[in-house]
PDB file of N, CA and C in Angstrom:
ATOM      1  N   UNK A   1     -50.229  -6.233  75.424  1.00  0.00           N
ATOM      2  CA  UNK A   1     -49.404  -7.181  74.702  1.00  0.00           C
ATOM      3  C   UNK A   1     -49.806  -8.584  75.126  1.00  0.00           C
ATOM      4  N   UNK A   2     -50.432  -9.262  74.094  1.00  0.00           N
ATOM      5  CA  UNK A   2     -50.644 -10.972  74.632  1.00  0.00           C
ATOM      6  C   UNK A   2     -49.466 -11.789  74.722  1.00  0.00           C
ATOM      7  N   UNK A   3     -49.531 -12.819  74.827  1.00  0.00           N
ATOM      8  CA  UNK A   3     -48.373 -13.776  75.290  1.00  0.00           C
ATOM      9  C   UNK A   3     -48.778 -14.750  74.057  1.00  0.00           C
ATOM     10  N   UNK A   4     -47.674 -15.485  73.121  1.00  0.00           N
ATOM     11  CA  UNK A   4     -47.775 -15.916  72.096  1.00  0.00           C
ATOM     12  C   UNK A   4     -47.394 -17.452  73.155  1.00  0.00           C
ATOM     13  N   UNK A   5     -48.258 -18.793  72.481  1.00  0.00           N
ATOM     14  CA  UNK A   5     -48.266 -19.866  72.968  1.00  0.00           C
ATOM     15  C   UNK A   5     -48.113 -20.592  71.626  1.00  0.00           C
ATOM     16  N   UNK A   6     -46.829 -21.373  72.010  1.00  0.00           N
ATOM     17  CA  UNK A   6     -47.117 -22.806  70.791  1.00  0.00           C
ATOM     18  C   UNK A   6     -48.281 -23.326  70.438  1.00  0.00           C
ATOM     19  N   UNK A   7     -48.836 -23.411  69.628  1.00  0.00           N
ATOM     20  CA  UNK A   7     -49.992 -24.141  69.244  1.00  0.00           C
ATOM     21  C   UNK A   7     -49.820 -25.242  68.257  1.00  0.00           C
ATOM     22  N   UNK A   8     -50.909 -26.494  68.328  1.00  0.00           N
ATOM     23  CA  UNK A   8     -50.212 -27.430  67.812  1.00  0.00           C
ATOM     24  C   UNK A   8     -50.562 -27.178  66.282  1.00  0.00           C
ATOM     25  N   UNK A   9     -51.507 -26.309  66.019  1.00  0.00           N
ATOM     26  CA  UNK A   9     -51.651 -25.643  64.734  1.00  0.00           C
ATOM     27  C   UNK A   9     -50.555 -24.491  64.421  1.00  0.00           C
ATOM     28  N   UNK A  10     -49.389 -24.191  64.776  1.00  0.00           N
ATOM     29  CA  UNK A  10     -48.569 -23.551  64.403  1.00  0.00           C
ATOM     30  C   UNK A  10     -47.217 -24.342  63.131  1.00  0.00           C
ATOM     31  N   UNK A  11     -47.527 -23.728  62.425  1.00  0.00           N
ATOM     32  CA  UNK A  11     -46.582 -24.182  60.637  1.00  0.00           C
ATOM     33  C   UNK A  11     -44.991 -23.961  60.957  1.00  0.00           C
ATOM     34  N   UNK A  12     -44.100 -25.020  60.839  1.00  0.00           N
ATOM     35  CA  UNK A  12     -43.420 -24.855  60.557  1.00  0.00           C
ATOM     36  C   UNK A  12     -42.418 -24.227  59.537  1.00  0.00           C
ATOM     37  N   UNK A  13     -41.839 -23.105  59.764  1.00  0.00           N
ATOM     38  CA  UNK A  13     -41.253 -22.381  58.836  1.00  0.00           C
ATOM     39  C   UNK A  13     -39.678 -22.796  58.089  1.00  0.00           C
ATOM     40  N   UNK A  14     -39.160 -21.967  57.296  1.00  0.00           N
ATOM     41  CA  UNK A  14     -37.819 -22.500  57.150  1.00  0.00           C
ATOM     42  C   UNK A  14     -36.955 -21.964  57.778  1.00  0.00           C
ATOM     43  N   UNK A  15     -37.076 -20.768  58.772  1.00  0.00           N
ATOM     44  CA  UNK A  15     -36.076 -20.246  59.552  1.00  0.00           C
ATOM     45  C   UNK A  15     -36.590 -21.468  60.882  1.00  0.00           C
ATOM     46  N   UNK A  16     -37.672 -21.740  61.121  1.00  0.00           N
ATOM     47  CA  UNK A  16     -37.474 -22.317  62.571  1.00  0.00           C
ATOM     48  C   UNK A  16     -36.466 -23.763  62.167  1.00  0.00           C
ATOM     49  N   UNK A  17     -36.616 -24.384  60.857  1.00  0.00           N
ATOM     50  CA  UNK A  17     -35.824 -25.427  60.513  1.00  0.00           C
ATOM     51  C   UNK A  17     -34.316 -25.467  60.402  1.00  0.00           C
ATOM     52  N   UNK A  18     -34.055 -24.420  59.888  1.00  0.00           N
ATOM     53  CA  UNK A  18     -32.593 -23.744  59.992  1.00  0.00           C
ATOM     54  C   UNK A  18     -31.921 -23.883  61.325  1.00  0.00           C
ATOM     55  N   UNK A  19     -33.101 -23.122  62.399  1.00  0.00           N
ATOM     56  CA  UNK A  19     -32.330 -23.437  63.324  1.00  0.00           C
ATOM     57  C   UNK A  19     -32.470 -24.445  64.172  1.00  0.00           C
ATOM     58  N   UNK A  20     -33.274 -25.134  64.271  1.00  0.00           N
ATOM     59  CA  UNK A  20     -33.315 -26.820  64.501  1.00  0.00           C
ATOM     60  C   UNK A  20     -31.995 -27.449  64.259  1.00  0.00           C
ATOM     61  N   UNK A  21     -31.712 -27.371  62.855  1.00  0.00           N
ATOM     62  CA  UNK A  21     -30.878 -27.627  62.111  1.00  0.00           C
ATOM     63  C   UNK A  21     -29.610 -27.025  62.486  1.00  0.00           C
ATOM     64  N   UNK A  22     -28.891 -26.057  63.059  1.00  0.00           N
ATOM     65  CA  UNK A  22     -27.944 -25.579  63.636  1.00  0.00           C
ATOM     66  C   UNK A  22     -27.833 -26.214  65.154  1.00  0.00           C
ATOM     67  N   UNK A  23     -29.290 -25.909  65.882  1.00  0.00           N
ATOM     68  CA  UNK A  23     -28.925 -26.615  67.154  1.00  0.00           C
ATOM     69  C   UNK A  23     -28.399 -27.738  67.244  1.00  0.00           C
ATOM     70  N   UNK A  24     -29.017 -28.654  66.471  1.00  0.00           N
ATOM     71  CA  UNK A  24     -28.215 -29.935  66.130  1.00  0.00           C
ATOM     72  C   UNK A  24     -26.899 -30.590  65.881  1.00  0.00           C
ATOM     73  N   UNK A  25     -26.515 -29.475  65.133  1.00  0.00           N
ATOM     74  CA  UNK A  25     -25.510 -29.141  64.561  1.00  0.00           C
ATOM     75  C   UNK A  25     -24.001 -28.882  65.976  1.00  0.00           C
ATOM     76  N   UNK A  26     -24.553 -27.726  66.909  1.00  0.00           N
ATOM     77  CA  UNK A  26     -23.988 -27.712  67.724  1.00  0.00           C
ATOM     78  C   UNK A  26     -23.702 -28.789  68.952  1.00  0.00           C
ATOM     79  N   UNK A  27     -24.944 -29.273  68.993  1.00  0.00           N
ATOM     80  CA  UNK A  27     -24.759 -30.540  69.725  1.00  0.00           C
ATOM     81  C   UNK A  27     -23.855 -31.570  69.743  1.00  0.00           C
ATOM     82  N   UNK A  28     -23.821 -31.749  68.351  1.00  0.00           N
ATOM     83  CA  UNK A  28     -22.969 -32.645  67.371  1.00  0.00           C
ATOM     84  C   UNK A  28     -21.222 -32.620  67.886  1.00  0.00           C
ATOM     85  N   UNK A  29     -21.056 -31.428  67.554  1.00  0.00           N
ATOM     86  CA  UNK A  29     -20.190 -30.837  68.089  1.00  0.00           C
ATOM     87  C   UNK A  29     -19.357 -30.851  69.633  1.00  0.00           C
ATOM     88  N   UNK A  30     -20.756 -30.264  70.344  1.00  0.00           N
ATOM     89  CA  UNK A  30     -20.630 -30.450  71.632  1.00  0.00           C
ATOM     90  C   UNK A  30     -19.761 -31.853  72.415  1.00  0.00           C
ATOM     91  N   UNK A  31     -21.173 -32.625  71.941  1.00  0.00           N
ATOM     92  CA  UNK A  31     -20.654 -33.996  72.267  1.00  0.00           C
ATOM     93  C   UNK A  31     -19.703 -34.901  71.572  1.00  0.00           C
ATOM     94  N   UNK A  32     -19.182 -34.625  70.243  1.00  0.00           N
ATOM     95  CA  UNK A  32     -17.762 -34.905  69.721  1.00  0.00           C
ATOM     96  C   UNK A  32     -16.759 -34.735  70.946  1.00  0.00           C
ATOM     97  N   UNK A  33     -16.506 -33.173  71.315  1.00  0.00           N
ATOM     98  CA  UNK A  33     -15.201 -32.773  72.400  1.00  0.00           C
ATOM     99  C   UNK A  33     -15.740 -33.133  73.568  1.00  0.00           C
ATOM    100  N   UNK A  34     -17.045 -33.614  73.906  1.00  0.00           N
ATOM    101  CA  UNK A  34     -16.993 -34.400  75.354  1.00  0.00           C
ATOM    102  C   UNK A  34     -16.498 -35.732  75.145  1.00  0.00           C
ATOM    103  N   UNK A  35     -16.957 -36.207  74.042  1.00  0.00           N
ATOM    104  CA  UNK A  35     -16.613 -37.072  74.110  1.00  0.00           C
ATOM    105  C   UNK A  35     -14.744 -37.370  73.781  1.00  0.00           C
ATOM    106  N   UNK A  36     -13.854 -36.822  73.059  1.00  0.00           N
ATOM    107  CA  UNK A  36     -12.494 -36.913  72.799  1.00  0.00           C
ATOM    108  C   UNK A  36     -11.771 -36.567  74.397  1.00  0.00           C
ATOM    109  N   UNK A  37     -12.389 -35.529  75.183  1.00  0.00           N
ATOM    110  CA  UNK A  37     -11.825 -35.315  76.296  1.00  0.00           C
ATOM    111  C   UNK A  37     -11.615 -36.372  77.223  1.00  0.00           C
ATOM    112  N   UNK A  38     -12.788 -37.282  77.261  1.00  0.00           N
ATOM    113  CA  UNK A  38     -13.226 -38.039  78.374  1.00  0.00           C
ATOM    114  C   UNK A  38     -12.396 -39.157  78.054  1.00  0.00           C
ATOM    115  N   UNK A  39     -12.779 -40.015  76.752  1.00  0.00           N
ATOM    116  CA  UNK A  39     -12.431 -40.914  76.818  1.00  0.00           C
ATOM    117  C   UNK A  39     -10.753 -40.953  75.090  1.00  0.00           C
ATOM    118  N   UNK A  40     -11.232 -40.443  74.457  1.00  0.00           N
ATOM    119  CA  UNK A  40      -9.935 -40.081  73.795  1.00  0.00           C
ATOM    120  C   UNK A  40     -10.348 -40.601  72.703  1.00  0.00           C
ATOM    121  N   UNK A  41     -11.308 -41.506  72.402  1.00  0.00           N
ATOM    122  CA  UNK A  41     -11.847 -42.545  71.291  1.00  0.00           C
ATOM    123  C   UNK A  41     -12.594 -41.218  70.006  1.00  0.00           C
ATOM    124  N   UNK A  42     -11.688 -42.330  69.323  1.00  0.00           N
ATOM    125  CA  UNK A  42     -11.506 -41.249  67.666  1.00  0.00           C
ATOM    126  C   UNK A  42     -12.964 -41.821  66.944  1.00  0.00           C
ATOM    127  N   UNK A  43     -12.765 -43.160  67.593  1.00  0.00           N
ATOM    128  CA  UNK A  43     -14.571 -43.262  66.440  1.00  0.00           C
ATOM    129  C   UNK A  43     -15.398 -42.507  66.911  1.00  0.00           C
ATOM    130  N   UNK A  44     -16.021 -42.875  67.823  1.00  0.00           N
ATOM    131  CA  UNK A  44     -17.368 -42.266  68.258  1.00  0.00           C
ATOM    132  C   UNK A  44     -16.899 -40.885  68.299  1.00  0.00           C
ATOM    133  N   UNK A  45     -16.186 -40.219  68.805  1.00  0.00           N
ATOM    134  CA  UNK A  45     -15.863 -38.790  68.573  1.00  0.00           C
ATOM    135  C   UNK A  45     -15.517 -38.232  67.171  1.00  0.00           C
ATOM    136  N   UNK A  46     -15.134 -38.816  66.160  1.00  0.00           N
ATOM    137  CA  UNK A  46     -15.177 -38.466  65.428  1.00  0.00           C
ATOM    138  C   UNK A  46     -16.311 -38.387  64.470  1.00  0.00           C
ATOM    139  N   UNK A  47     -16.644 -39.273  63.977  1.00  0.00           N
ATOM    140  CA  UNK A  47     -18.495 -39.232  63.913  1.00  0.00           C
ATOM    141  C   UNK A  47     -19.654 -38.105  64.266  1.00  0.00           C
ATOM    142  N   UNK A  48     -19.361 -38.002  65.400  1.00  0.00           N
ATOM    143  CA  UNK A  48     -19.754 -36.844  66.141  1.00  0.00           C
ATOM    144  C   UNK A  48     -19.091 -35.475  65.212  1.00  0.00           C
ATOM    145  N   UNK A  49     -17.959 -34.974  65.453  1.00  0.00           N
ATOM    146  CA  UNK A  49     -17.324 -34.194  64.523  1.00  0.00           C
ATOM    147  C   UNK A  49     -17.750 -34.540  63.465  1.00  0.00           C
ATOM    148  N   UNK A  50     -17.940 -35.379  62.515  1.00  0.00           N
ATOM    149  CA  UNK A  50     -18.005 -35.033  61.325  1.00  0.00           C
ATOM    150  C   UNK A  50     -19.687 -34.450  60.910  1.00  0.00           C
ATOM    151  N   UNK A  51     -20.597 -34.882  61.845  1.00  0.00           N
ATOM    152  CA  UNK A  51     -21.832 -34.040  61.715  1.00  0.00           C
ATOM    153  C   UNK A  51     -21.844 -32.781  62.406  1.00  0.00           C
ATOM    154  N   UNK A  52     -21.604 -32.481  62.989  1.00  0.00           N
ATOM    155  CA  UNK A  52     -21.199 -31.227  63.510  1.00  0.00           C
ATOM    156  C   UNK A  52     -20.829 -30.087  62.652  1.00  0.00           C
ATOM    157  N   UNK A  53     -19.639 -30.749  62.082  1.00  0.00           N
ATOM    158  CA  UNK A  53     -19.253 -29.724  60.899  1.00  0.00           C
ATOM    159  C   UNK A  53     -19.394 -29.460  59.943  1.00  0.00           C
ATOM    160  N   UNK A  54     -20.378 -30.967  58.958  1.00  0.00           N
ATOM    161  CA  UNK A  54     -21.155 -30.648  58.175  1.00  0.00           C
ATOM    162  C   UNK A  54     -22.397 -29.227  58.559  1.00  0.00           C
ATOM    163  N   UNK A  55     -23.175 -29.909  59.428  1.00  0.00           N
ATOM    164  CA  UNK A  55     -24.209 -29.160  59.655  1.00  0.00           C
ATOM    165  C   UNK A  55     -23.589 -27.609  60.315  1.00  0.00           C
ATOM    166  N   UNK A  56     -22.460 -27.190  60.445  1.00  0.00           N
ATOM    167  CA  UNK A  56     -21.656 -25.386  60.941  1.00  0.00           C
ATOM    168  C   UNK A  56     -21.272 -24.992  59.222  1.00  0.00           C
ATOM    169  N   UNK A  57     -20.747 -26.193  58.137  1.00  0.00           N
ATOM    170  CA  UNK A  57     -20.502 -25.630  57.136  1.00  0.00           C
ATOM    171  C   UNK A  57     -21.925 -25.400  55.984  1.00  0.00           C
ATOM    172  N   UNK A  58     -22.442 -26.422  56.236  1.00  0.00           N
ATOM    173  CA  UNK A  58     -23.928 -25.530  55.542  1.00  0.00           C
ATOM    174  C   UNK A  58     -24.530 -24.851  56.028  1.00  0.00           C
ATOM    175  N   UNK A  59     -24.466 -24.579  57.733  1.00  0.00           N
ATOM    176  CA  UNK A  59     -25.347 -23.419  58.025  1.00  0.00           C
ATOM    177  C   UNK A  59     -24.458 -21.954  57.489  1.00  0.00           C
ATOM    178  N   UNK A  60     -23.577 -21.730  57.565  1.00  0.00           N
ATOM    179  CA  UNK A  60     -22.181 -21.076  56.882  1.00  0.00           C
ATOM    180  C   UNK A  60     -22.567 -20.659  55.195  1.00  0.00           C
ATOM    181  N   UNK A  61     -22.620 -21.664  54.907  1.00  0.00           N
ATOM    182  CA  UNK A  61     -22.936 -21.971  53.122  1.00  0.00           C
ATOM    183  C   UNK A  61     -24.244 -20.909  52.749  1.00  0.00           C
ATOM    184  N   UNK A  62     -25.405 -21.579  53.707  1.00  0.00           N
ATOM    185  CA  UNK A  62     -26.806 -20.486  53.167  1.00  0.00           C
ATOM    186  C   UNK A  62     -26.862 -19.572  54.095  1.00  0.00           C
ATOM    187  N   UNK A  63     -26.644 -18.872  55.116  1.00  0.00           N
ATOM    188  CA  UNK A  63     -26.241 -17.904  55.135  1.00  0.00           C
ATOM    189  C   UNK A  63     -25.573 -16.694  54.353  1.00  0.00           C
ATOM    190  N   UNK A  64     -24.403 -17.134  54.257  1.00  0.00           N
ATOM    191  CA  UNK A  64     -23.549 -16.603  53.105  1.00  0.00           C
ATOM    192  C   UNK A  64     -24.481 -16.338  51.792  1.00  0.00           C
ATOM    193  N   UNK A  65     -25.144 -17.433  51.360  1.00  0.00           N
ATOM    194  CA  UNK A  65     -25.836 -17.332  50.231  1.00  0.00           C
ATOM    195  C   UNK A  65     -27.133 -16.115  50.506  1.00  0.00           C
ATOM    196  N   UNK A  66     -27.271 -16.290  51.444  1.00  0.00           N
ATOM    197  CA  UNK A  66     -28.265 -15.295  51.754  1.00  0.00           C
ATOM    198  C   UNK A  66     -28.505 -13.660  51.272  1.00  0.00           C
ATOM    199  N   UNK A  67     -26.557 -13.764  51.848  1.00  0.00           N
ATOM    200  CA  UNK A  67     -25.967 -12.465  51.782  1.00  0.00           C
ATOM    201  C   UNK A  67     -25.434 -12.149  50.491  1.00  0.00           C
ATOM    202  N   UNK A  68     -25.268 -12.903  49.985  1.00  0.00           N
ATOM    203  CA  UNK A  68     -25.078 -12.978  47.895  1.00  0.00           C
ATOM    204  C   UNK A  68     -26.006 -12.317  47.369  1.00  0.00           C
ATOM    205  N   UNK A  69     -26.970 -13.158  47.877  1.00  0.00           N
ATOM    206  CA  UNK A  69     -28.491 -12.781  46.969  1.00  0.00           C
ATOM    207  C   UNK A  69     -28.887 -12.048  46.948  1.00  0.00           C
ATOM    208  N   UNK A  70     -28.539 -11.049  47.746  1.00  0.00           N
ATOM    209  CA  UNK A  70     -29.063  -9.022  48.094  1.00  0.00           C
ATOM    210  C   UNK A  70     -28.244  -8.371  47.379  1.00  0.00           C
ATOM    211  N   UNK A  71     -26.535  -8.759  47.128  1.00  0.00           N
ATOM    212  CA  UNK A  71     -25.916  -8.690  46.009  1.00  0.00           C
ATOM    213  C   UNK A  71     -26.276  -8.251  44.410  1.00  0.00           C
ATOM    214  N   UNK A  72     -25.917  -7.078  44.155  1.00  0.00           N
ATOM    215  CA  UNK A  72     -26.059  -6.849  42.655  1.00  0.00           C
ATOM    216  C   UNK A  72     -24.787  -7.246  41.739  1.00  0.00           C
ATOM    217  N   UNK A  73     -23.754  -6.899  42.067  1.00  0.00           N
ATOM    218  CA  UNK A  73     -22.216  -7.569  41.645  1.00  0.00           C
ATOM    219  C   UNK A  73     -22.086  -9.075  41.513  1.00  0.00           C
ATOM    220  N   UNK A  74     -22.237  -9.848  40.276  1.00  0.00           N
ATOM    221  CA  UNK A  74     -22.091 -10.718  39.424  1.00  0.00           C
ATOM    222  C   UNK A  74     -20.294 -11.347  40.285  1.00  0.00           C
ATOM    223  N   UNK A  75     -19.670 -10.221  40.829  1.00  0.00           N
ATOM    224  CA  UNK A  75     -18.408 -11.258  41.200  1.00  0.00           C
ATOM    225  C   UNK A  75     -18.367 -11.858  42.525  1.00  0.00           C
ATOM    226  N   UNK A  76     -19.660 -11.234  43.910  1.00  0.00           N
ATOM    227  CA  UNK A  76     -20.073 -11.527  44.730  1.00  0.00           C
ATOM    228  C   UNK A  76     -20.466 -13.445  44.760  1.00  0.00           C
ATOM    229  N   UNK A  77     -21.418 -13.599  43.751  1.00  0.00           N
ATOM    230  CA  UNK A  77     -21.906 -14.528  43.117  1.00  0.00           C
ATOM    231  C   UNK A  77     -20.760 -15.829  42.871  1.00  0.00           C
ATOM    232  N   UNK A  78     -20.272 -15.287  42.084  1.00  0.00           N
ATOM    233  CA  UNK A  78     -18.789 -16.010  41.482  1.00  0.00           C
ATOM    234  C   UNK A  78     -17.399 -16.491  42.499  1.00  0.00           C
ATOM    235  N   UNK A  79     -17.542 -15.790  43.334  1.00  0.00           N
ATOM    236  CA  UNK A  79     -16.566 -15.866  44.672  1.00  0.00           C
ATOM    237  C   UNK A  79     -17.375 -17.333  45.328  1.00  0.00           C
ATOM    238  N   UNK A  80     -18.279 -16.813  45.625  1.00  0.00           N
ATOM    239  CA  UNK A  80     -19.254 -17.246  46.463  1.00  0.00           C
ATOM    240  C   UNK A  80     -19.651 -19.048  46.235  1.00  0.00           C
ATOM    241  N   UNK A  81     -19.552 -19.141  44.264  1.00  0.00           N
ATOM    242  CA  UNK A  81     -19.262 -20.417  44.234  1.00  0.00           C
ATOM    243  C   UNK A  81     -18.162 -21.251  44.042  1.00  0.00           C
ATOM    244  N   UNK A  82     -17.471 -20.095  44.119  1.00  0.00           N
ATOM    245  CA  UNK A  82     -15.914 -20.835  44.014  1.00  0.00           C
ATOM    246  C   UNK A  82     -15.503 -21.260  45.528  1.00  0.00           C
ATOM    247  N   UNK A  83     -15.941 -20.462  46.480  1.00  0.00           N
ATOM    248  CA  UNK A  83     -15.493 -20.616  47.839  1.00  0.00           C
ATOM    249  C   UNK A  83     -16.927 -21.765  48.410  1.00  0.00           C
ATOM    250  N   UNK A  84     -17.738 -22.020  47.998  1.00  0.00           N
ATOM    251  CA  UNK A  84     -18.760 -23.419  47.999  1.00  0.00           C
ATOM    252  C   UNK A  84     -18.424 -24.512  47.629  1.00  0.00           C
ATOM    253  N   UNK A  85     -18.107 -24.298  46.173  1.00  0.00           N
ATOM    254  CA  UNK A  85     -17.767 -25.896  46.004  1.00  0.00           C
ATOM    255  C   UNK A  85     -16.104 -26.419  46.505  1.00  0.00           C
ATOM    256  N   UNK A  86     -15.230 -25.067  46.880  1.00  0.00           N
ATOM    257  CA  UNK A  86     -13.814 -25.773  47.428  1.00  0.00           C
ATOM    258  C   UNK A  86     -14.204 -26.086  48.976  1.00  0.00           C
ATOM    259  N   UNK A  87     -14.740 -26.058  49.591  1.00  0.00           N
ATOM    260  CA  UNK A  87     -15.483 -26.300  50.991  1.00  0.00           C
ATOM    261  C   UNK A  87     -16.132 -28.073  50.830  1.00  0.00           C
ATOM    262  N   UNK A  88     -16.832 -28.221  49.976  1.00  0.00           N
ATOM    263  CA  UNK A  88     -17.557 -29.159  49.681  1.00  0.00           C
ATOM    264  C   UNK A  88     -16.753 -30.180  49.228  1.00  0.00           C
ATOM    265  N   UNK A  89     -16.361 -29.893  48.025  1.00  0.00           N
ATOM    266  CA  UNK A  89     -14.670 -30.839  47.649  1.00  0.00           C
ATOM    267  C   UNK A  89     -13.813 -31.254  48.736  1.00  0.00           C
ATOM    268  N   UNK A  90     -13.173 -30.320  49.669  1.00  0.00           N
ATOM    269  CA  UNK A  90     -12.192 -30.635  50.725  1.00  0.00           C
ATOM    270  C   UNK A  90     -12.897 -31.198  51.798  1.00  0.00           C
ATOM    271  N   UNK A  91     -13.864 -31.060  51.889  1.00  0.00           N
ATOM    272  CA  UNK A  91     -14.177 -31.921  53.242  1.00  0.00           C
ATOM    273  C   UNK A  91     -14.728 -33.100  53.015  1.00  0.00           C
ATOM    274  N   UNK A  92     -15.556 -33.255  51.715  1.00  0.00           N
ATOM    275  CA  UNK A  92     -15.461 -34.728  51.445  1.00  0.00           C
ATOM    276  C   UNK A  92     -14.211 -35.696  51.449  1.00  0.00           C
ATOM    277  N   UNK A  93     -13.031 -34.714  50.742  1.00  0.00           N
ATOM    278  CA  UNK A  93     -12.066 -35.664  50.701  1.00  0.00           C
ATOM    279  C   UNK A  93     -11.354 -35.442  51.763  1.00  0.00           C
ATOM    280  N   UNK A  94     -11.030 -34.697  52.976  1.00  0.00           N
ATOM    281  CA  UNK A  94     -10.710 -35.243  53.795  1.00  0.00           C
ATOM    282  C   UNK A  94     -11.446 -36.199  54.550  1.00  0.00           C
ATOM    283  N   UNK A  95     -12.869 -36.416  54.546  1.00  0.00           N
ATOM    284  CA  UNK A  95     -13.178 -37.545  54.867  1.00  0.00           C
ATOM    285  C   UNK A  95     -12.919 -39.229  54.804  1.00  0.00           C
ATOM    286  N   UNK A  96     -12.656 -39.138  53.444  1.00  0.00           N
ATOM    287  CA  UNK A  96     -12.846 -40.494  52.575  1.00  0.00           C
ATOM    288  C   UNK A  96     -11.027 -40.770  52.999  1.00  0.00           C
ATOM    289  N   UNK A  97     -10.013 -39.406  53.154  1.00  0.00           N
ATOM    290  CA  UNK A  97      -8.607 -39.653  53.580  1.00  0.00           C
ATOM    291  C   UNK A  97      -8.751 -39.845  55.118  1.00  0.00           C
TER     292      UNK A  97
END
């Protein structure tokens, strides 16, 4: 069994981006509740939260979609965008509130 090494000729895929994209995501997160603990400050902690949870609700979103798409049932589908765009709707507008 060889030992697989990064190479700088190695392609970025869309699963390694995904999860780039989640780690980030968690970070986001992370440092939101370090930051609300420590010092209590709603801006910068909140900010923080609000990328955080963007980036947990779209990783959420295509996932899910993932699991649609193997789906033969047409109401799988239909759920699926009804429960997308009320996600998308409500958290914009609790933002902007």
């Amino acid at each position: 069994m060889q030992k697989r090494f990064n190479s700088p000729q190695e392609k970025w895929s869309w699963e390694k981006t995904f999860e780039l994209f989640a780690y980030i995501g968690i970070g986001c997160i992370a440092v939101a509740l370090l930051l609300s603990a420590i010092f209590g400050s709603k801006t910068l902690a909140d900010a923080f939260r609000y990328v955080g949870e963007a980036v947990a609700y779209i990783v959420c979103i295509v996932v899910a979609g993932l699991w649609v798409k193997r789906k033969t049932h047409v109401v799988w589908l239909v759920l699926y965008i009804i429960f997308t765009v009320s996600i998308v709707v409500l958290y914009i507008v609790n933002i902007v509130l």
